[in-house]
Protein backbone atom coordinates (compact mmCIF):
# COMPACT_ATOMS: atom_id res chain seq x y z
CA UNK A 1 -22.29 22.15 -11.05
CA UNK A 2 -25.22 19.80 -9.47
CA UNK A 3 -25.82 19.73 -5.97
CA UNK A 4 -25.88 16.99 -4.09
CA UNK A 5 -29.10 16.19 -1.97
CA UNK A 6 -27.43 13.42 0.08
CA UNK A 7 -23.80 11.75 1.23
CA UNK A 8 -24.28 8.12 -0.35
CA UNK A 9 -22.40 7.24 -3.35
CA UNK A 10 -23.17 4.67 -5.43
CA UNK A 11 -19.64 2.29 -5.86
CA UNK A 12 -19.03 -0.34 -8.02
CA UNK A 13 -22.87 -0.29 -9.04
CA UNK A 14 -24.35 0.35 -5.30
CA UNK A 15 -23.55 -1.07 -2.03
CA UNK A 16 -27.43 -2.92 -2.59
CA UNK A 17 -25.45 -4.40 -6.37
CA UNK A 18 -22.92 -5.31 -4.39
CA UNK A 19 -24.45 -7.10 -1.38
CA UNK A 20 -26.60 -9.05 -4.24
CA UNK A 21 -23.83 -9.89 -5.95
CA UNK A 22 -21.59 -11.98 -3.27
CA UNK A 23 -24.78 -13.79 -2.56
CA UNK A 24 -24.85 -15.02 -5.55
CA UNK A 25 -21.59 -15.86 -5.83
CA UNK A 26 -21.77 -17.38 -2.32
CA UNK A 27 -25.40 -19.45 -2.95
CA UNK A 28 -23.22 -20.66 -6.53
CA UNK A 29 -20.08 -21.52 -4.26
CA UNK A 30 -22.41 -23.68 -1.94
CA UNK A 31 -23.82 -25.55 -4.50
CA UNK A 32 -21.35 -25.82 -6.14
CA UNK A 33 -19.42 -27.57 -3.24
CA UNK A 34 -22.39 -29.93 -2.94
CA UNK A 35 -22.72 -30.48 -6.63
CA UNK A 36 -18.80 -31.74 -6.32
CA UNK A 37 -19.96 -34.24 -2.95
CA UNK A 38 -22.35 -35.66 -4.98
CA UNK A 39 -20.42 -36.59 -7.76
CA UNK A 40 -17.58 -37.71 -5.52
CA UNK A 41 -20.18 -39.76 -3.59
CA UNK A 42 -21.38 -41.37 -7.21
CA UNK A 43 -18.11 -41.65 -7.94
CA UNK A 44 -17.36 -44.33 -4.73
CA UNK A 45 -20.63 -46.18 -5.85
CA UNK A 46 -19.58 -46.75 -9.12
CA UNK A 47 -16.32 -47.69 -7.89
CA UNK A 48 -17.61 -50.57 -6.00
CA UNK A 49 -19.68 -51.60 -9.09
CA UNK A 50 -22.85 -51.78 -6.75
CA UNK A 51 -26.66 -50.62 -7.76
CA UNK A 52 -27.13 -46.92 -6.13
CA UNK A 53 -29.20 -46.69 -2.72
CA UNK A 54 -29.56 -43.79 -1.21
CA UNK A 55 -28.64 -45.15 2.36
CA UNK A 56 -25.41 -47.06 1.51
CA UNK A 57 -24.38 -43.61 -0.95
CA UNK A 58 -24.75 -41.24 2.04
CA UNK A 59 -23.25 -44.01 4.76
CA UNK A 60 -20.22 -44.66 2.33
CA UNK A 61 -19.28 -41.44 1.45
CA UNK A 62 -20.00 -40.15 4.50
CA UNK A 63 -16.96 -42.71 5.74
CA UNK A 64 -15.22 -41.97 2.35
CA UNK A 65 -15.09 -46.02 1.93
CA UNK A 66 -13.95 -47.06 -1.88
CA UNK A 67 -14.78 -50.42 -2.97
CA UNK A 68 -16.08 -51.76 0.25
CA UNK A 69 -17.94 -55.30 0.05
CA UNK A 70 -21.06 -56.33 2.07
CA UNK A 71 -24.27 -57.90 2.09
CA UNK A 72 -25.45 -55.64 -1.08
CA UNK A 73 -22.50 -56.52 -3.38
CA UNK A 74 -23.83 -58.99 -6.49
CA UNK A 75 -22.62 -62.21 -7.00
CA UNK A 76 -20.11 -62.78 -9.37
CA UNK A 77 -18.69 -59.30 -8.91
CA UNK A 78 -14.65 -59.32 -8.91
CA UNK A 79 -12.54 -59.00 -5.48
CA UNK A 80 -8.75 -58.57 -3.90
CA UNK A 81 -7.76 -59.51 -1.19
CA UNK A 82 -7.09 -56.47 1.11
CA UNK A 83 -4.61 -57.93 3.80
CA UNK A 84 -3.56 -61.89 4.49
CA UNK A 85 -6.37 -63.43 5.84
CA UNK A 86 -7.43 -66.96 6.56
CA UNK A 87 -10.02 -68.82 4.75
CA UNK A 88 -12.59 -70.78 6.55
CA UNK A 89 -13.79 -74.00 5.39
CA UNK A 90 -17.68 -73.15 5.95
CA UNK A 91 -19.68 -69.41 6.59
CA UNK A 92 -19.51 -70.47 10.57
CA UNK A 93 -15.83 -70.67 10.50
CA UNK A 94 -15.60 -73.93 12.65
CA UNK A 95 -12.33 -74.83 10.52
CA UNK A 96 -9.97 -72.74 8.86
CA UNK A 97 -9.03 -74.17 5.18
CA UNK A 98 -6.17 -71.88 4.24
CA UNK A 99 -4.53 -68.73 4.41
CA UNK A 100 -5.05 -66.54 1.37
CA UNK A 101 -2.53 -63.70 0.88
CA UNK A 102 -3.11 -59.99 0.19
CA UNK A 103 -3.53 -58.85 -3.45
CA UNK A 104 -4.84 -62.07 -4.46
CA UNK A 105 -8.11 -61.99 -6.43
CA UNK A 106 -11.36 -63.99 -6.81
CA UNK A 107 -15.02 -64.16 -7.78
CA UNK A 108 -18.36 -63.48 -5.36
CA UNK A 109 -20.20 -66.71 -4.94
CA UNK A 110 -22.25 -66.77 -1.96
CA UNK A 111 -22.80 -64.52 1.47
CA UNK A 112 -24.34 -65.52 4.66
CA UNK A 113 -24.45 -63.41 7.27
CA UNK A 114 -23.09 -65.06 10.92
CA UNK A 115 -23.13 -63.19 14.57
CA UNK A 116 -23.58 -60.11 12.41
CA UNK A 117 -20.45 -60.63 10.49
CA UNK A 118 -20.81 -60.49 6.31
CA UNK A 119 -19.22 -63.98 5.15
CA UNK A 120 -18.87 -64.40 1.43
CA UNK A 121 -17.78 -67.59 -0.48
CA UNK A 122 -14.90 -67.12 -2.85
CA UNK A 123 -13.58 -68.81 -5.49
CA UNK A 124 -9.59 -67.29 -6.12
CA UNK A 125 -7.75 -67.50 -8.36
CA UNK A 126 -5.19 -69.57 -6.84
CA UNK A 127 -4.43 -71.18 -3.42
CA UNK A 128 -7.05 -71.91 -1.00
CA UNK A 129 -11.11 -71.55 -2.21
CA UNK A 130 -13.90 -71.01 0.99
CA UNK A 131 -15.57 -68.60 3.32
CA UNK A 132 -13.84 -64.82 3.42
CA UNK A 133 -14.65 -62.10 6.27
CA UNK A 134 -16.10 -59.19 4.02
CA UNK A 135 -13.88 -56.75 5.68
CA UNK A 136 -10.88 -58.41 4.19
CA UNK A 137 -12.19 -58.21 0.86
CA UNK A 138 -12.14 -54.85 -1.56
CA UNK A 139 -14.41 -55.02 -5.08
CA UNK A 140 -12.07 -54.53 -8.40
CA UNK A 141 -14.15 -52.21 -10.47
CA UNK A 142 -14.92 -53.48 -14.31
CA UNK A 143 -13.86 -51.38 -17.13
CA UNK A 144 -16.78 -49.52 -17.71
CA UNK A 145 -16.98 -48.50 -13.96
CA UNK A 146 -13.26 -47.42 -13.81
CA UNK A 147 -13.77 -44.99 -17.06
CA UNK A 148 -17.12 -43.68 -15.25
CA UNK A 149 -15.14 -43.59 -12.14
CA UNK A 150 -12.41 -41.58 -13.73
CA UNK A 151 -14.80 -39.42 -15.60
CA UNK A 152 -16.76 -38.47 -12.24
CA UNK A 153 -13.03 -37.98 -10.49
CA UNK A 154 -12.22 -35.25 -12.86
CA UNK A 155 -15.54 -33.69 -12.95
CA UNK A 156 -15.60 -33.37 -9.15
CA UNK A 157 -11.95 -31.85 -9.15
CA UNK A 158 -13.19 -29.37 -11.94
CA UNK A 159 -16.26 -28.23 -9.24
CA UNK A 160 -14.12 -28.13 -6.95
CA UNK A 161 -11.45 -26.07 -7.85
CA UNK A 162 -14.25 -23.95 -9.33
CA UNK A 163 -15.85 -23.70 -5.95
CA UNK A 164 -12.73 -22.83 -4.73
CA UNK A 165 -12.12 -19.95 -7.13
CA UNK A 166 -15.23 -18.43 -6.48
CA UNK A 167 -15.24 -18.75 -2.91
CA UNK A 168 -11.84 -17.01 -3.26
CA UNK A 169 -13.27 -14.16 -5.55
CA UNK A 170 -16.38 -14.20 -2.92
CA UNK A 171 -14.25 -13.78 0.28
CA UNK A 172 -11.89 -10.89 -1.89
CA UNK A 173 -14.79 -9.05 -3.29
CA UNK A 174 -16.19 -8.76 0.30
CA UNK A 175 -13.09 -7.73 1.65
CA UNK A 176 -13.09 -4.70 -1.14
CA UNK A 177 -17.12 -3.88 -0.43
CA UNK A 178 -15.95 -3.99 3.35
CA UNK A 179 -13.21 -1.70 3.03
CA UNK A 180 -15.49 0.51 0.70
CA UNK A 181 -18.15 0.88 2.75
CA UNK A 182 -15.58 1.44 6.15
CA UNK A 183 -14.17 4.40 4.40
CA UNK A 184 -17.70 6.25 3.58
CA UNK A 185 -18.45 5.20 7.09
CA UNK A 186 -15.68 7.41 8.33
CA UNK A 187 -16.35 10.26 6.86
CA UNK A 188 -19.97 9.76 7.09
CA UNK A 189 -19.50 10.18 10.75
CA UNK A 190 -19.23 13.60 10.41
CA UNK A 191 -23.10 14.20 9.41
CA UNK A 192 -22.84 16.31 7.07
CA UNK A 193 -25.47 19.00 6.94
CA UNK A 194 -27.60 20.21 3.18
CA UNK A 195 -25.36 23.85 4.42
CA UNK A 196 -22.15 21.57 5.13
CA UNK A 197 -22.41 20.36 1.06
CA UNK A 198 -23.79 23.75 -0.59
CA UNK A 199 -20.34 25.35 1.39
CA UNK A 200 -18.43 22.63 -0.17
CA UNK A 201 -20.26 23.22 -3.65
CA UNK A 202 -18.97 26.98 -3.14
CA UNK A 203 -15.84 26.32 -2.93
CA UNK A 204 -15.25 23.97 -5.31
CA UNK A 205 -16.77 26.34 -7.62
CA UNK A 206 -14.59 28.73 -6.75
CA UNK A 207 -11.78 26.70 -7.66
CA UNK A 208 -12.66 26.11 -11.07
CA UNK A 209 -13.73 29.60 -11.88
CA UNK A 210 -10.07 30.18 -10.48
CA UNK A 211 -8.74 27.66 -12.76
CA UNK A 212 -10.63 28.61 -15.48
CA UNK A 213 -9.41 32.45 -15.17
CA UNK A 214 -6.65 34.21 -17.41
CA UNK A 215 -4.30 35.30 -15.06
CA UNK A 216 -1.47 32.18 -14.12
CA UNK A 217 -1.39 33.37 -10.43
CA UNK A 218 -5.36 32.15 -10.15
CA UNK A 219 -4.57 28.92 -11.38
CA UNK A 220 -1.69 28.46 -8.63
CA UNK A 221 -4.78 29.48 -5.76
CA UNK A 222 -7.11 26.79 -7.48
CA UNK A 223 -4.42 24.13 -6.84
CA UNK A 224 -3.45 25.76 -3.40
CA UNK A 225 -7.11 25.37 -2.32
CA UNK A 226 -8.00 22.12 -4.05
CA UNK A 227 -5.29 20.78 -1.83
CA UNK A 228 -6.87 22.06 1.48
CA UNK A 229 -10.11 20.27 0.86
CA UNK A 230 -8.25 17.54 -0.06
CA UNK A 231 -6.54 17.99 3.53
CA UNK A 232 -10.10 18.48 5.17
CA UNK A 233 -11.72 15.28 3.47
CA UNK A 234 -8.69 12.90 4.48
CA UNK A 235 -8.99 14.31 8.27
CA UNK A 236 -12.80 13.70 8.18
CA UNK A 237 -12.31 10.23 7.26
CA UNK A 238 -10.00 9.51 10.31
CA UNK A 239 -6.54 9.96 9.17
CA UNK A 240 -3.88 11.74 11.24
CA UNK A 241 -0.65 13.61 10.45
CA UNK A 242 0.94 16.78 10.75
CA UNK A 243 0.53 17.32 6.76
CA UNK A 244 -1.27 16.20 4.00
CA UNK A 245 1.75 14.23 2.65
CA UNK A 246 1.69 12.01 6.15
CA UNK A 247 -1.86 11.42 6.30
CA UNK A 248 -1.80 10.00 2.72
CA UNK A 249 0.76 7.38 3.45
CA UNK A 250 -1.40 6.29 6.18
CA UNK A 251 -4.23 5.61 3.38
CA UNK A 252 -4.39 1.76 1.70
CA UNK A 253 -5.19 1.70 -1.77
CA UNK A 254 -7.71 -0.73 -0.93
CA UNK A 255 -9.52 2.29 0.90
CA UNK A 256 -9.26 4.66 -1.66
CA UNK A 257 -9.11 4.19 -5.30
CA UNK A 258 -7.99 7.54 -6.92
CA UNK A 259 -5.04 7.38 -3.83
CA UNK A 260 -2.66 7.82 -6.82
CA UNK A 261 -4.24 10.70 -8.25
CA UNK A 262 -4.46 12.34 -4.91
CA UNK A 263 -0.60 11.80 -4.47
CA UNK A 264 0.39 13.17 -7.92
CA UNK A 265 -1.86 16.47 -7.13
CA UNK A 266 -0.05 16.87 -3.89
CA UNK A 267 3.57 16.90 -4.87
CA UNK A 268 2.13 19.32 -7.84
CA UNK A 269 0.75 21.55 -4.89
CA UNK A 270 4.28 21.66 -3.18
CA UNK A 271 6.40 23.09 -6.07
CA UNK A 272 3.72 25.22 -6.45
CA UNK A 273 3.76 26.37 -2.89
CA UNK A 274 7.69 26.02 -2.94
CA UNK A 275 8.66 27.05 -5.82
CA UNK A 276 6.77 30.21 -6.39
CA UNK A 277 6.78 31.55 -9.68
CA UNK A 278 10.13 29.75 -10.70
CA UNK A 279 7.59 26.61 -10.95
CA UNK A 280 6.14 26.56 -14.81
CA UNK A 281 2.58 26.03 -14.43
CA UNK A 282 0.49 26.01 -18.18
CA UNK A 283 -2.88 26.64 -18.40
CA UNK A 284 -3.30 22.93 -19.92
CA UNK A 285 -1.40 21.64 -16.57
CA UNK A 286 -3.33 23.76 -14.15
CA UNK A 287 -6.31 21.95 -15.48
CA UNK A 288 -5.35 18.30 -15.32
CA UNK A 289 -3.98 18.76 -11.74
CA UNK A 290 -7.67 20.39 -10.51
CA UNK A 291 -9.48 17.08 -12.34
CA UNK A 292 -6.53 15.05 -10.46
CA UNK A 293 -8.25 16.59 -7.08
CA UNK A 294 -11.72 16.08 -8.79
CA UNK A 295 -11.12 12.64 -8.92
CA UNK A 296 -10.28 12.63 -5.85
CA UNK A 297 -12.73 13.98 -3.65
CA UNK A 298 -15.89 12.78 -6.06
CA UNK A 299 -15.00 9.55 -4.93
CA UNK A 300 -16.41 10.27 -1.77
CA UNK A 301 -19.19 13.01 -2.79
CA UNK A 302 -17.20 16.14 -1.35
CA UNK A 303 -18.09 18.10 -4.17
């Protein structure tokens, strides 16, 4: 059997791989996220039918505003009314004409700009024609904008439920390396001298030679002692309990991966120890329990 020159495994590639690896994912979560505001904030400009800038994109989607009409919209573009409003008879609004009601549409003619207020001229569709307060006014996108509108709506859901996901798989795959790297921490505490491993080489070695021998009452001390530096590797790690049984139920299987294996060796180990000789043990069986116990304490290099 190889000895081992030092504690650190290696799992799931290397805790190195493994800190790589969620920032990746993380750095492709983040832009991924941003990827999705962009297209969401092209998504509102096209929406208002307007020619990009870079200042009104940011402002608007900043403010999440969809078809919002001011001093940038084109002439002739297509609006509805957004509440009932009334409708002066020039841009200074020294008279009202009319009151135009909500949902009513019209055409862009003209826009002045008054004590900082955005006036546009409109000509409706029906009832009362003049000068409209921009802020009552929302832009009806034209066909081609609602498709790219649409289009750009599904394309930022798809990033961002993709963002999502791998934020998800990020924050899960962290939580695993976390656990991981708490559970070689724990029994890394112990410092474990070169002597402390070649000892724990011995014995192991022992227990396969054991295992390996002809006579059936060897095979029952291999699995008898197996199960004692099982015992000794769970304590060192931080796990209390009168028995071996009770410390393993204290164990996540988060925190240890070949937990299952270790259980099935165990209760193997107590008909063993129980049942004396009236317990059938094969050769074959003998075997498979010790690599159940390999398994087991490989994971966390204690032989």
């Amino acid at each position: 059997m190889a000895d081992k020159k030092d504690t650190k495994k290696p799992t799931g590639g290397g805790m190195k791989s493994d800190a790589e690896v969620i920032s990746t994912i993380l750095a492709i979560a983040v832009g991924l996220v941003i990827l999705s505001s962009l297209v969401s904030s092209f998504q509102n400009r096209f929406a208002e039918g307007g020619k990009i800038d870079i200042y009104s994109l940011i402002r608007r989607s900043t403010l999440g505003v969809v078809g919002v009409v001011d001093e940038n919209t084109r002439e002739g573009n297509l609006v509805v009314m957004r509440r009932r409003s009334a409708v002066w008879a020039s841009e200074f609004r020294d008279r009202i004409a009319g009151m135009q009601e909500k949902g009513v549409q019209g055409i862009l003619r003209s826009v002045q700009i008054i004590d900082r207020e955005v006036m546009w001229e409109v000509d409706f569709e029906e009832g009362t024609d003049g000068w409209v307060n921009s802020k009552d006014l929302k832009k009806i996108p034209s066909v081609r904008a609602k498709a790219m509108r649409t289009l750009l709506y599904w394309m930022s859901a798809i990033l961002s439920l993709i963002g999502g996901s791998v934020a998800l798989y990020s924050w899960r795959r962290w939580m695993s390396v976390t656990n991981i790297h708490r559970k070689q921490m724990r029994f890394l505490e112990k410092k474990l001298t070169e002597s402390d491993i070649a000892n724990k080489n011995e014995r192991w070695e022992r227990v396969e030679g054991l295992v390996s021998s002809e006579n059936p009452g060897d095979w029952r001390v291999a699995i008898i002692e197996a199960d004692v530096m099982l015992d000794e590797l769970i304590s060192a790690m931080g796990y209390e309990g009168v028995t071996l049984g009770e410390k393993l139920k204290r164990i996540e299987k988060s925190d240890m991966t070949t937990l299952d294996s270790a259980w099935e060796a165990h209760k193997i180990r107590n008909k063993v120890a129980h049942r004396g000789t009236d317990f059938i043990l094969t050769r074959r069986e003998a075997k498979r329990v010790i690599g159940l116990y390999r398994n087991a304490l490989q994971e966390f290099d204690y032989v």
